[in-house]
C-alpha atoms as a PDB file:
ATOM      1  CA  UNK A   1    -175.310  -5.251 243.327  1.00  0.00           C
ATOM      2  CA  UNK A   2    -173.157  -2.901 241.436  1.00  0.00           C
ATOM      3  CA  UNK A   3    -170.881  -5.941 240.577  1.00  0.00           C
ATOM      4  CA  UNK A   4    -173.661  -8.260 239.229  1.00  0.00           C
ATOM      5  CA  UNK A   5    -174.935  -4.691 236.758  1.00  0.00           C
ATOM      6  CA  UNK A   6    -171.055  -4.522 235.750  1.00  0.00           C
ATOM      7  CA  UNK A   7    -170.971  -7.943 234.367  1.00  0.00           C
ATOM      8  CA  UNK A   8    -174.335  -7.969 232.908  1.00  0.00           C
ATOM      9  CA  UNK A   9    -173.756  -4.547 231.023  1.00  0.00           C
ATOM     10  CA  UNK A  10    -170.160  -6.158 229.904  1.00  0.00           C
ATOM     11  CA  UNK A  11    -172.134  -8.826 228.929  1.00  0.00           C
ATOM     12  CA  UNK A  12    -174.087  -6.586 226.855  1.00  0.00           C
ATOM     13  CA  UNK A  13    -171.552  -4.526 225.289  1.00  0.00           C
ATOM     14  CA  UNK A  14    -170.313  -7.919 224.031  1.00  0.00           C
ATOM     15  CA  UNK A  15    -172.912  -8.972 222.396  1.00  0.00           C
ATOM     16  CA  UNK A  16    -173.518  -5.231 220.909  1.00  0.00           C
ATOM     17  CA  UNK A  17    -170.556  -5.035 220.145  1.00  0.00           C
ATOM     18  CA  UNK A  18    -169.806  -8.245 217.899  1.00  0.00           C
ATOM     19  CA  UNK A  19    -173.988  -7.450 216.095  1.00  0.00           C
ATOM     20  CA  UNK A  20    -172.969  -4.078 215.355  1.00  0.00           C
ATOM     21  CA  UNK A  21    -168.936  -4.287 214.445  1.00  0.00           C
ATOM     22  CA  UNK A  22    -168.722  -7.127 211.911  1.00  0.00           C
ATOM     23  CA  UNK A  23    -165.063  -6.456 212.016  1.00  0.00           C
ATOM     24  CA  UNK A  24    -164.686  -7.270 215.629  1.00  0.00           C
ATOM     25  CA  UNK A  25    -164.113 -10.424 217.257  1.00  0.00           C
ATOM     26  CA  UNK A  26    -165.164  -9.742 220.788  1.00  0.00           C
ATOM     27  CA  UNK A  27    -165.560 -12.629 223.730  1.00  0.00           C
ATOM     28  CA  UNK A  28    -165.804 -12.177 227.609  1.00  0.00           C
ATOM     29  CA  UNK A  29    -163.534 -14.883 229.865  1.00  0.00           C
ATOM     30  CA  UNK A  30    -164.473 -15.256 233.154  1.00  0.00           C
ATOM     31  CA  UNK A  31    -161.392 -16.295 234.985  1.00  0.00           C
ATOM     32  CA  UNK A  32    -162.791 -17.047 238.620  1.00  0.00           C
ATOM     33  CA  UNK A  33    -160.091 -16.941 240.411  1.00  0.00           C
ATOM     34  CA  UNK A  34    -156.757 -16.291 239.857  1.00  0.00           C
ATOM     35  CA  UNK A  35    -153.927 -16.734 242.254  1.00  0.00           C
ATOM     36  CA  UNK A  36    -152.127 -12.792 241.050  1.00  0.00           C
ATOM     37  CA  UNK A  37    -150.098 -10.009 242.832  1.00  0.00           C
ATOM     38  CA  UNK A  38    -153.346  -8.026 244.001  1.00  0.00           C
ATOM     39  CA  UNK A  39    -154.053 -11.362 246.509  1.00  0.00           C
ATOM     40  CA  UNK A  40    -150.237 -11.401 247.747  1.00  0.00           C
ATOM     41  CA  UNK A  41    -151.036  -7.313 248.473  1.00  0.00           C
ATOM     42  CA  UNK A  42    -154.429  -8.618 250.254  1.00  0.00           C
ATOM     43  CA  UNK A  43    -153.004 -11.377 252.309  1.00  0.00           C
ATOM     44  CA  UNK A  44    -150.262  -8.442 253.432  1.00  0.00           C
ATOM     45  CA  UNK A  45    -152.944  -5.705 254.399  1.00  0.00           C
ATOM     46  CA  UNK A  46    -154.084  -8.260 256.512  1.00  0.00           C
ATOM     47  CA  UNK A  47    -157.130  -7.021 258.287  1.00  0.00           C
ATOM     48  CA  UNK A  48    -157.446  -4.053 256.934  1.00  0.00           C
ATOM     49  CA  UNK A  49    -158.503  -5.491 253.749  1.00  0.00           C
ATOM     50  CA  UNK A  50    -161.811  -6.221 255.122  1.00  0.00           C
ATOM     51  CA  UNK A  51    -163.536  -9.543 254.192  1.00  0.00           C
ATOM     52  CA  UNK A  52    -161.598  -9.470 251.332  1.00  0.00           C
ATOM     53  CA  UNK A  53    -158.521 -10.667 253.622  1.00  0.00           C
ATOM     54  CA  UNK A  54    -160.536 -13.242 255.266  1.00  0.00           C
ATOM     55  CA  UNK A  55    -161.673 -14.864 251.534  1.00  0.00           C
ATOM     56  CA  UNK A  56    -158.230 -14.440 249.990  1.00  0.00           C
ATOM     57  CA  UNK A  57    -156.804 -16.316 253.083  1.00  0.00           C
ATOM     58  CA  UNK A  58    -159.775 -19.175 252.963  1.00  0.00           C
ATOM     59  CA  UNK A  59    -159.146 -19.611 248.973  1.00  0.00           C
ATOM     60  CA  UNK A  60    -155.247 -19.951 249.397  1.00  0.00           C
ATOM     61  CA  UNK A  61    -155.014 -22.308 252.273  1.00  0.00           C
ATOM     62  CA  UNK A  62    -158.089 -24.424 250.579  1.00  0.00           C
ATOM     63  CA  UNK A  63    -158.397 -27.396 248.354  1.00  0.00           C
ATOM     64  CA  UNK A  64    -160.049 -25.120 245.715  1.00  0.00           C
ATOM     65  CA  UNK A  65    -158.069 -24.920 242.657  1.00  0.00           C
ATOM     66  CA  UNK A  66    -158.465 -21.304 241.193  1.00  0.00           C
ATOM     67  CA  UNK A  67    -157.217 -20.502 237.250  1.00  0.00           C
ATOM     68  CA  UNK A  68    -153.622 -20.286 236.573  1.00  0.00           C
ATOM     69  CA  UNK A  69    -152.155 -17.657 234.255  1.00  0.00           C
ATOM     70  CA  UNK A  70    -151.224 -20.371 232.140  1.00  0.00           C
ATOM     71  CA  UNK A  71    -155.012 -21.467 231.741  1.00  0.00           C
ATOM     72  CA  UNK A  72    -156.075 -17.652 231.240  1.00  0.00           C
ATOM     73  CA  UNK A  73    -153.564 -17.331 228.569  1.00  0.00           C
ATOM     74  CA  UNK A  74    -154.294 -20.863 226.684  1.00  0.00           C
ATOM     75  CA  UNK A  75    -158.083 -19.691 226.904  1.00  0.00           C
ATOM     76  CA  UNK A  76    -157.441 -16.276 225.336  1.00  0.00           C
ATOM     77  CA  UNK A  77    -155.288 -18.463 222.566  1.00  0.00           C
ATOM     78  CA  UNK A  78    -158.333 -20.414 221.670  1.00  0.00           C
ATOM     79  CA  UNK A  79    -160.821 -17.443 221.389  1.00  0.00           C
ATOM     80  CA  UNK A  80    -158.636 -15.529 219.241  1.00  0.00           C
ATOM     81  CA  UNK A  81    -158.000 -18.865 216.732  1.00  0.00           C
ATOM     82  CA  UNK A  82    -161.801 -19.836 217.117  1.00  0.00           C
ATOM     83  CA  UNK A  83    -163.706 -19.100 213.796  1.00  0.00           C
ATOM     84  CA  UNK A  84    -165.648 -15.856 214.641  1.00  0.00           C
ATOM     85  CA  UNK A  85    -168.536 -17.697 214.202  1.00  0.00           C
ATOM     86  CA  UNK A  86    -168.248 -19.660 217.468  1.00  0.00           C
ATOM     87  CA  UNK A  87    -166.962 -17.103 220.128  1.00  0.00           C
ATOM     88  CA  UNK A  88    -167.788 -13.923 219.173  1.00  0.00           C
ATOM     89  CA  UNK A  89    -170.422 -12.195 221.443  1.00  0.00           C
ATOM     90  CA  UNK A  90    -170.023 -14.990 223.906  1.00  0.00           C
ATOM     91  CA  UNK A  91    -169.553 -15.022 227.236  1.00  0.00           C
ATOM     92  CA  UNK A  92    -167.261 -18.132 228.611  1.00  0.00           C
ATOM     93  CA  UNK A  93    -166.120 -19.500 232.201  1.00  0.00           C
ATOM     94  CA  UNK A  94    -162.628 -20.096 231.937  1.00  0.00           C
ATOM     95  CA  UNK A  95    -163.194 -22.918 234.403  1.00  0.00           C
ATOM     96  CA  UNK A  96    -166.485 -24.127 233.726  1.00  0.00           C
ATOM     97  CA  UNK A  97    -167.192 -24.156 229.876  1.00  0.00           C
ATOM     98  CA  UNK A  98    -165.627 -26.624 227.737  1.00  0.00           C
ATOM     99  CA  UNK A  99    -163.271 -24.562 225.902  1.00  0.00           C
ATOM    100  CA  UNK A 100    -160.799 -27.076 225.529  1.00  0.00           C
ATOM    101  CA  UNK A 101    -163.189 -30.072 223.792  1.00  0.00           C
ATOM    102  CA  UNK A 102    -162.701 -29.484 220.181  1.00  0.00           C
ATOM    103  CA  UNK A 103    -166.591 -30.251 219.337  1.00  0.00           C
ATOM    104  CA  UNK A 104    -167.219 -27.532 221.531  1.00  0.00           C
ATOM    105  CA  UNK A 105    -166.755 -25.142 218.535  1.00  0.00           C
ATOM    106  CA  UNK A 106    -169.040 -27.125 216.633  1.00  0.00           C
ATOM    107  CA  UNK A 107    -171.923 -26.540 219.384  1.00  0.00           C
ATOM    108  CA  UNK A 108    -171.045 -22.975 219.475  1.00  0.00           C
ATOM    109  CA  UNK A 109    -171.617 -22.718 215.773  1.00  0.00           C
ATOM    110  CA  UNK A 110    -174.847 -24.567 215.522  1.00  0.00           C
ATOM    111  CA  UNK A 111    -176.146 -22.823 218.496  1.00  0.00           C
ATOM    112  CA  UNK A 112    -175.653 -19.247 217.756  1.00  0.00           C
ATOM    113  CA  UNK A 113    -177.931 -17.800 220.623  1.00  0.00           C
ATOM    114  CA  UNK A 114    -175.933 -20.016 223.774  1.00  0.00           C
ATOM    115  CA  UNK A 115    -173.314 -18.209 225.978  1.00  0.00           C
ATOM    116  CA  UNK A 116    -175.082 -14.977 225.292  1.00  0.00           C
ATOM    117  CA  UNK A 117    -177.969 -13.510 227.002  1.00  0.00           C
ATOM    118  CA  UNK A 118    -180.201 -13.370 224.003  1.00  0.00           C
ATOM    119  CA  UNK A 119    -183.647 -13.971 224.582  1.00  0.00           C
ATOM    120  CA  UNK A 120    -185.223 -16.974 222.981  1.00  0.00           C
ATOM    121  CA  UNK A 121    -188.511 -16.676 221.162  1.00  0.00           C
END
């Protein structure tokens, strides 16, 4: 789908990015999702939001826990006070990855092709 080309060429551009621009500390954060005004706007156009309605609704009135801004913002802290090294070119789930374990940056480090799409030889 167009989506699933969108993140793979942002993705990409990451990774380009952060080989090519040694100046550049570049890192992708994938939220999931996040409980913002563009859902509050869904849940009002009601139907004619499409599906979209119907999943907004479902993931609000769940058990699912989405990301809070607060978790977005504490994530965006740690990549931009992460040695270079260890994020840059990455690709991280805000949700999913272990961010917040400080041996995580050690792994990163010593495992320079994980998080990326790199193929191994």
């Amino acid at each position: 789908s167009a989506y699933c080309v969108g993140k793979l060429s942002l993705i990409k551009m990451t990774e380009l990015l952060d080989s090519e621009c040694s100046y550049l500390q570049i890192s992708i954060i994938g939220t999931g999702w996040v409980n913002t005004k563009i859902h509050q706007q869904t849940i009002r156009a009601a139907e004619a939001a499409g599906l979209n309605f119907t999943r907004t609704q479902e993931f609000i009135t769940s058990s699912a826990q989405g990301a809070s801004l607060r978790d977005v913002s504490e994530c965006v802290d740690w990549c931009l006070n992460a040695p270079r090294a260890a994020v840059s070119g990455r690709n991280f789930s805000l949700i999913h990855d272990k961010w917040r374990d400080p041996g995580f940056i050690d792994t990163l480090i010593e495992n320079p092709d994980s998080y990326k799409l790199r193929r191994l030889s």
